[in-house]
C-alpha atoms as a PDB file:
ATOM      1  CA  UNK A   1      14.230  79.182  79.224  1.00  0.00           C
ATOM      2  CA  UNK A   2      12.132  77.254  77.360  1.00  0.00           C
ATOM      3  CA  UNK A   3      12.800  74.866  74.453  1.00  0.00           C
ATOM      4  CA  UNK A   4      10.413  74.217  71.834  1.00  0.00           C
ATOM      5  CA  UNK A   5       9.947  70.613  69.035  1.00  0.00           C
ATOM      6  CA  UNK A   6       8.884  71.226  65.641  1.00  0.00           C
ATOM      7  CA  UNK A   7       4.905  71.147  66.298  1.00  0.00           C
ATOM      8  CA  UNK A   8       3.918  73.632  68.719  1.00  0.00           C
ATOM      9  CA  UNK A   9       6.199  76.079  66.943  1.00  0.00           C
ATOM     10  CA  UNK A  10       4.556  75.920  63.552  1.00  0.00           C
ATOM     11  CA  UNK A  11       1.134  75.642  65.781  1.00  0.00           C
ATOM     12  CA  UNK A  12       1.463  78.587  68.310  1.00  0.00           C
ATOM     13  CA  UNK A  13       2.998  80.446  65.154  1.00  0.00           C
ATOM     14  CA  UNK A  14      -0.125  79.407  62.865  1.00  0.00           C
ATOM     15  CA  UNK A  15      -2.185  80.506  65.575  1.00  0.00           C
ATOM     16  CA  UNK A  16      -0.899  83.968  66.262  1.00  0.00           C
ATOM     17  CA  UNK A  17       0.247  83.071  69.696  1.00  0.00           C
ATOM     18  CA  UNK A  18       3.854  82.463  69.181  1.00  0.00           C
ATOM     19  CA  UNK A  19       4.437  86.608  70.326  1.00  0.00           C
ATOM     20  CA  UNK A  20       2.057  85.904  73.093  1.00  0.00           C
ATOM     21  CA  UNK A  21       4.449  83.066  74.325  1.00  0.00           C
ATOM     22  CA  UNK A  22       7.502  84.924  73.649  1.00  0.00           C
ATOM     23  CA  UNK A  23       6.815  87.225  75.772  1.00  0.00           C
ATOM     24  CA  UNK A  24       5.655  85.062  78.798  1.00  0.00           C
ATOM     25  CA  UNK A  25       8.876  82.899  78.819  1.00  0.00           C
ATOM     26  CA  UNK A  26      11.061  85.617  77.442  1.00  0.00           C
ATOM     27  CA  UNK A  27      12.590  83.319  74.532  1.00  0.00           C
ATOM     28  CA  UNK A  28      12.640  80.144  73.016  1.00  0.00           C
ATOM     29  CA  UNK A  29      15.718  77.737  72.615  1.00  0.00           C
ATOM     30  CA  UNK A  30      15.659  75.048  69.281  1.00  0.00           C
ATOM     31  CA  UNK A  31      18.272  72.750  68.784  1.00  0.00           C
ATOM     32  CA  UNK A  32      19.283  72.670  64.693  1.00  0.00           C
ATOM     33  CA  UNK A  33      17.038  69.873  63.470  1.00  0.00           C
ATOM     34  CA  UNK A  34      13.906  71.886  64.499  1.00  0.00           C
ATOM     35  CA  UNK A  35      15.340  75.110  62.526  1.00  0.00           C
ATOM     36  CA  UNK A  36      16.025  72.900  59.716  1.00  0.00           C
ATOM     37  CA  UNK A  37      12.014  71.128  59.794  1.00  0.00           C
ATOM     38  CA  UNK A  38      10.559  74.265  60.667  1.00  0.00           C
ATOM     39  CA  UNK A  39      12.398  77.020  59.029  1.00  0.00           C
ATOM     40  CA  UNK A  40      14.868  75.344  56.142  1.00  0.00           C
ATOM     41  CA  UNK A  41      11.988  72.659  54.631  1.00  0.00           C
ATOM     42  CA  UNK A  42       8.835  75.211  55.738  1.00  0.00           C
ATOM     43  CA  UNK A  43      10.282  77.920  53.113  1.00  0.00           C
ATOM     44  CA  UNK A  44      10.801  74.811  50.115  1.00  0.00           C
ATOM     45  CA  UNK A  45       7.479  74.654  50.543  1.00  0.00           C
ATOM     46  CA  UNK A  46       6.647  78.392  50.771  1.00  0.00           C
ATOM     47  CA  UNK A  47       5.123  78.228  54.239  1.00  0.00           C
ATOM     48  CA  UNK A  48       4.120  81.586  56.109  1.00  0.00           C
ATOM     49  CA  UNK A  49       5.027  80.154  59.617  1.00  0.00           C
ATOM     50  CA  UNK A  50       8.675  79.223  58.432  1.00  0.00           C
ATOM     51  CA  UNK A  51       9.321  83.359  57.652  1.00  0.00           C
ATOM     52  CA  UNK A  52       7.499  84.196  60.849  1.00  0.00           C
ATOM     53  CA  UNK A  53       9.604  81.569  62.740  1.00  0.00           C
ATOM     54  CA  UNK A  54      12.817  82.655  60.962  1.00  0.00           C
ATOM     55  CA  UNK A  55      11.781  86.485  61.939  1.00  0.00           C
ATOM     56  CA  UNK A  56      12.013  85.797  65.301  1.00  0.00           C
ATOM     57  CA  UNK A  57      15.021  83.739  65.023  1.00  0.00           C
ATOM     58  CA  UNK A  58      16.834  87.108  63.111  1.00  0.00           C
ATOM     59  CA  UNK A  59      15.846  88.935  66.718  1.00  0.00           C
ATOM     60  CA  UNK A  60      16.762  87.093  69.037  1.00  0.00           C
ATOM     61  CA  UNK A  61      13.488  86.018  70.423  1.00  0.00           C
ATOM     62  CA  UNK A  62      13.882  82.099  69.221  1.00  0.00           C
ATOM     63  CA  UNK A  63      17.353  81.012  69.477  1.00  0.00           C
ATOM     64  CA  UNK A  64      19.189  78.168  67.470  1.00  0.00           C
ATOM     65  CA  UNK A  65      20.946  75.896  70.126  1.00  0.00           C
ATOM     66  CA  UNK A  66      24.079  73.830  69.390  1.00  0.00           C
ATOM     67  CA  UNK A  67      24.230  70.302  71.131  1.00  0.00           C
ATOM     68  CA  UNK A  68      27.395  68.981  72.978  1.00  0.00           C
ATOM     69  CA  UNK A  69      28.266  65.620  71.614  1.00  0.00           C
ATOM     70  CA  UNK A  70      25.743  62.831  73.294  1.00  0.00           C
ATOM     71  CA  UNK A  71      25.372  59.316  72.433  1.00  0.00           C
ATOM     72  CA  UNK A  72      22.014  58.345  70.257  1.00  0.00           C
ATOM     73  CA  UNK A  73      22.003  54.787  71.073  1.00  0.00           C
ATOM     74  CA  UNK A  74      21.124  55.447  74.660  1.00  0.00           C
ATOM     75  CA  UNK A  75      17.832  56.892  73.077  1.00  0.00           C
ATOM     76  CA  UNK A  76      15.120  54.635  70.893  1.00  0.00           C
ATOM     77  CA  UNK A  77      14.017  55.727  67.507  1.00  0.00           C
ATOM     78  CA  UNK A  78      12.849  58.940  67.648  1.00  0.00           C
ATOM     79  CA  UNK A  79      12.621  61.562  64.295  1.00  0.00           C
ATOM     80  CA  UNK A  80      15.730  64.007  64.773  1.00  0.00           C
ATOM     81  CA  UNK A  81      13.893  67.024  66.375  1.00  0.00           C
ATOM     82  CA  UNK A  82      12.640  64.970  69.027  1.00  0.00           C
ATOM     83  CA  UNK A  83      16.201  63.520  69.419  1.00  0.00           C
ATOM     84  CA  UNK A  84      17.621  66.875  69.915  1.00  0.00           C
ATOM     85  CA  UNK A  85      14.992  68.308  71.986  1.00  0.00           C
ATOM     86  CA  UNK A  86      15.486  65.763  74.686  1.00  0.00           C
ATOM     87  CA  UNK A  87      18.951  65.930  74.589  1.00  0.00           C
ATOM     88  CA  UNK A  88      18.957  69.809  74.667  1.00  0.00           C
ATOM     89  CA  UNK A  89      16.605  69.804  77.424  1.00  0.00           C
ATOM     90  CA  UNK A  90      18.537  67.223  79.174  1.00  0.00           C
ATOM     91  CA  UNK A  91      21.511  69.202  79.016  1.00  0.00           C
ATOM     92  CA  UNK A  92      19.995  72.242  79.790  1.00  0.00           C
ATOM     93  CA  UNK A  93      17.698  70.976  82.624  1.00  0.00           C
ATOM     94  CA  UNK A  94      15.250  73.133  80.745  1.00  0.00           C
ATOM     95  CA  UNK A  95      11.527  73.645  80.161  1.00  0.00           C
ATOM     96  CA  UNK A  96      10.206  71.266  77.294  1.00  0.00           C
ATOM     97  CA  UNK A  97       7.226  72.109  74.697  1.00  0.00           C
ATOM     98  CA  UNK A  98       6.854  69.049  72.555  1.00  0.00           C
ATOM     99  CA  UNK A  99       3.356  67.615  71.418  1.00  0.00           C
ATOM    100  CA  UNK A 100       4.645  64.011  69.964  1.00  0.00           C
ATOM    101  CA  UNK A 101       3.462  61.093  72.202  1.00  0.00           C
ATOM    102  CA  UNK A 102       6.588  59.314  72.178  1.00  0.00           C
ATOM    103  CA  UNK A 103       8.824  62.327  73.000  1.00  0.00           C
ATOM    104  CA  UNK A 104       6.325  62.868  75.978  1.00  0.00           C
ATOM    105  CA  UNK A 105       6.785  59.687  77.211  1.00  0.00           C
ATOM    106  CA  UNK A 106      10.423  59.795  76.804  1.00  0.00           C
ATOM    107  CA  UNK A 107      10.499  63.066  78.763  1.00  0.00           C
ATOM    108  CA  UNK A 108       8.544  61.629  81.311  1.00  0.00           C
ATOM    109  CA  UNK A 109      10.811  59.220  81.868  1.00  0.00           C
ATOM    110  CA  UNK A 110      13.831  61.108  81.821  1.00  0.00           C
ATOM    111  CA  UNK A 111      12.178  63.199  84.442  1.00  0.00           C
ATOM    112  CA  UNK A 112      12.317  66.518  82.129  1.00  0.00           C
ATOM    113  CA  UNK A 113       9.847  68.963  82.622  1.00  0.00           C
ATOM    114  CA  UNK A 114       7.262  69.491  79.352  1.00  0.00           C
ATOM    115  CA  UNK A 115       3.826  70.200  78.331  1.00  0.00           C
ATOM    116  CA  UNK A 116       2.091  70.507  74.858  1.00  0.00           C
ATOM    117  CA  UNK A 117       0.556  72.876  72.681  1.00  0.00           C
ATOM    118  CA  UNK A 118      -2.792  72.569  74.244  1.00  0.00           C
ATOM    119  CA  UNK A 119      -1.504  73.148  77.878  1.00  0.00           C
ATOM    120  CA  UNK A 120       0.334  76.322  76.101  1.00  0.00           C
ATOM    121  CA  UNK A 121      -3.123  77.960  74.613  1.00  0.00           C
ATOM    122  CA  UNK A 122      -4.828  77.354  78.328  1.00  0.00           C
ATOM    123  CA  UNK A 123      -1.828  78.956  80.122  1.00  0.00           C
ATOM    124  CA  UNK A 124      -2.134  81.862  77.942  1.00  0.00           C
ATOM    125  CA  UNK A 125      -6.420  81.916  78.966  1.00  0.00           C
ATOM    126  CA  UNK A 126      -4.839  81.942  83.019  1.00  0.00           C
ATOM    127  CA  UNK A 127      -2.219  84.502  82.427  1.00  0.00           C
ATOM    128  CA  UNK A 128      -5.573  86.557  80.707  1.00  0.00           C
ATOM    129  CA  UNK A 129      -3.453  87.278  77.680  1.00  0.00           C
ATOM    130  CA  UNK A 130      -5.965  85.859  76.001  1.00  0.00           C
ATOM    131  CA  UNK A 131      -9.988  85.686  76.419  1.00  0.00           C
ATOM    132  CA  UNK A 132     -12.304  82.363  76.137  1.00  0.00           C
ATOM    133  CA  UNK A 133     -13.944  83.318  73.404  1.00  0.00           C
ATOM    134  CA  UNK A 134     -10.539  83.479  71.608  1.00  0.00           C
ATOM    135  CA  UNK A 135      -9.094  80.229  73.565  1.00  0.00           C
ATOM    136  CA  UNK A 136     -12.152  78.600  72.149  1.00  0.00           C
ATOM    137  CA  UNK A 137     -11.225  79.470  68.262  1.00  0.00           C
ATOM    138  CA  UNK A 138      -7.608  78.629  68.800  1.00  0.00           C
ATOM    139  CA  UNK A 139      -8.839  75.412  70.605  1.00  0.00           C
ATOM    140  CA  UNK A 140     -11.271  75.032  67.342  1.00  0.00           C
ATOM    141  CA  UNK A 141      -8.255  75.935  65.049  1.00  0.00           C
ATOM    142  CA  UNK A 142      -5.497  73.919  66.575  1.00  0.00           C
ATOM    143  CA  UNK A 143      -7.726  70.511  66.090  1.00  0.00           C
ATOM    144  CA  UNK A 144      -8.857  70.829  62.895  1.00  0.00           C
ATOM    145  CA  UNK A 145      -4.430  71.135  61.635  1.00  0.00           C
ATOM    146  CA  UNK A 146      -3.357  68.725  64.367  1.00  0.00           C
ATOM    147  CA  UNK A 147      -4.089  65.022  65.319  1.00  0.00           C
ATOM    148  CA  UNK A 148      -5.303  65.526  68.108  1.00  0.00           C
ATOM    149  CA  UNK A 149      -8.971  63.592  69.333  1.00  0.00           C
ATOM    150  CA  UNK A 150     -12.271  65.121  69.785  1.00  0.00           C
ATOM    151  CA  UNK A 151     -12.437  64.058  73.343  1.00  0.00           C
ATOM    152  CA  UNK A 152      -8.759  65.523  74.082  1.00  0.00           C
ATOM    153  CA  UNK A 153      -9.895  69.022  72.575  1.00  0.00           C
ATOM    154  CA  UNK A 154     -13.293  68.682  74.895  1.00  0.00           C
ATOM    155  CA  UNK A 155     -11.000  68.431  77.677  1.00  0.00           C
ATOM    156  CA  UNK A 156      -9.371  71.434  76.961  1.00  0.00           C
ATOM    157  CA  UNK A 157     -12.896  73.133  76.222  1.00  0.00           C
ATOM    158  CA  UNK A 158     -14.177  72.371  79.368  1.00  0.00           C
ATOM    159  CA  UNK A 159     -10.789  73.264  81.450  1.00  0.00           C
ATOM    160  CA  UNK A 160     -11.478  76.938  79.966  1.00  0.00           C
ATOM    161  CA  UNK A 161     -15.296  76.568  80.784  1.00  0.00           C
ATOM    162  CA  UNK A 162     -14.194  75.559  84.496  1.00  0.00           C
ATOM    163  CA  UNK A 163     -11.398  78.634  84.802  1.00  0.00           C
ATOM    164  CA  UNK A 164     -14.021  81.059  83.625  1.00  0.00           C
ATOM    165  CA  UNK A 165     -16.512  80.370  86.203  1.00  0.00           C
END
């Protein structure tokens, strides 16, 4: 299974890749705080991702997690989702998508296995479920909604350059 922060849902969903994903890694796992970021606040503010999100959610694809009882103070200050999707992945022992700096770090150290959104789009180039040419527009796409830096983007550009040859 796979478990998935706030951020590369909304992104993979803005995107048009969160079907893609789906069906590599069969579904996705969120603990409550990202349903209520993504899904709960995205419709206040009438945005299309938090229906598409909650679509999935009503089949089954995504799946709402409840957390057994852990202890926050062992963890430093982190915004809720992140909280939870360390501690659900912890738990689990399962595969991490998270984008956040600090909750990378913290999964590093925790030893839980994780990548971002970025490493998501090129693993759907290698699985050729998508082409470069797309890979290249969602790369294009992805930066200018994100913070991410011009020279992290590049990286990713010419990682797909380097696969296609």
């Amino acid at each position: 299974m796979v478990i998935s922060n706030s951020s590369p849902l909304i992104h993979l969903t803005r995107l048009g890749k969160i079907k893609y994903f789906i069906n590599v890694v069969g579904n996705i796992n969120i603990p409550k705080a990202v349903f209520e970021k993504v899904v709960t606040e995205g419709k206040k503010y009438n945005y299309s991702e938090a229906y598409t999100i909650e679509s999935f959610i009503k089949e089954g694809k995504i799946k709402i997690i409840n957390l057994e009882p852990f202890d926050e103070t062992l963890y430093p200050p982190l915004g809720r989702g992140e909280l939870e999707v360390l501690e659900l992945a912890r738990q689990s022992n399962d595969f991490l998508i998270i984008d956040e700096k600090k909750g990378r770090n913290l999964a590093q150290i925790l030893q839980i296995e994780h990548q971002t959104t970025l490493t998501t789009i090129f693993e759907l180039l290698i699985a050729d479920i998508i082409d470069y040419p797309e890979y290249k527009s969602n790369l294009k796409r992805y930066s200018e909604n994100s913070w991410i830096s011009a020279d992290v983007i590049q990286e990713y550009i010419e990682k797909g350059e380097n696969y296609r040859r």
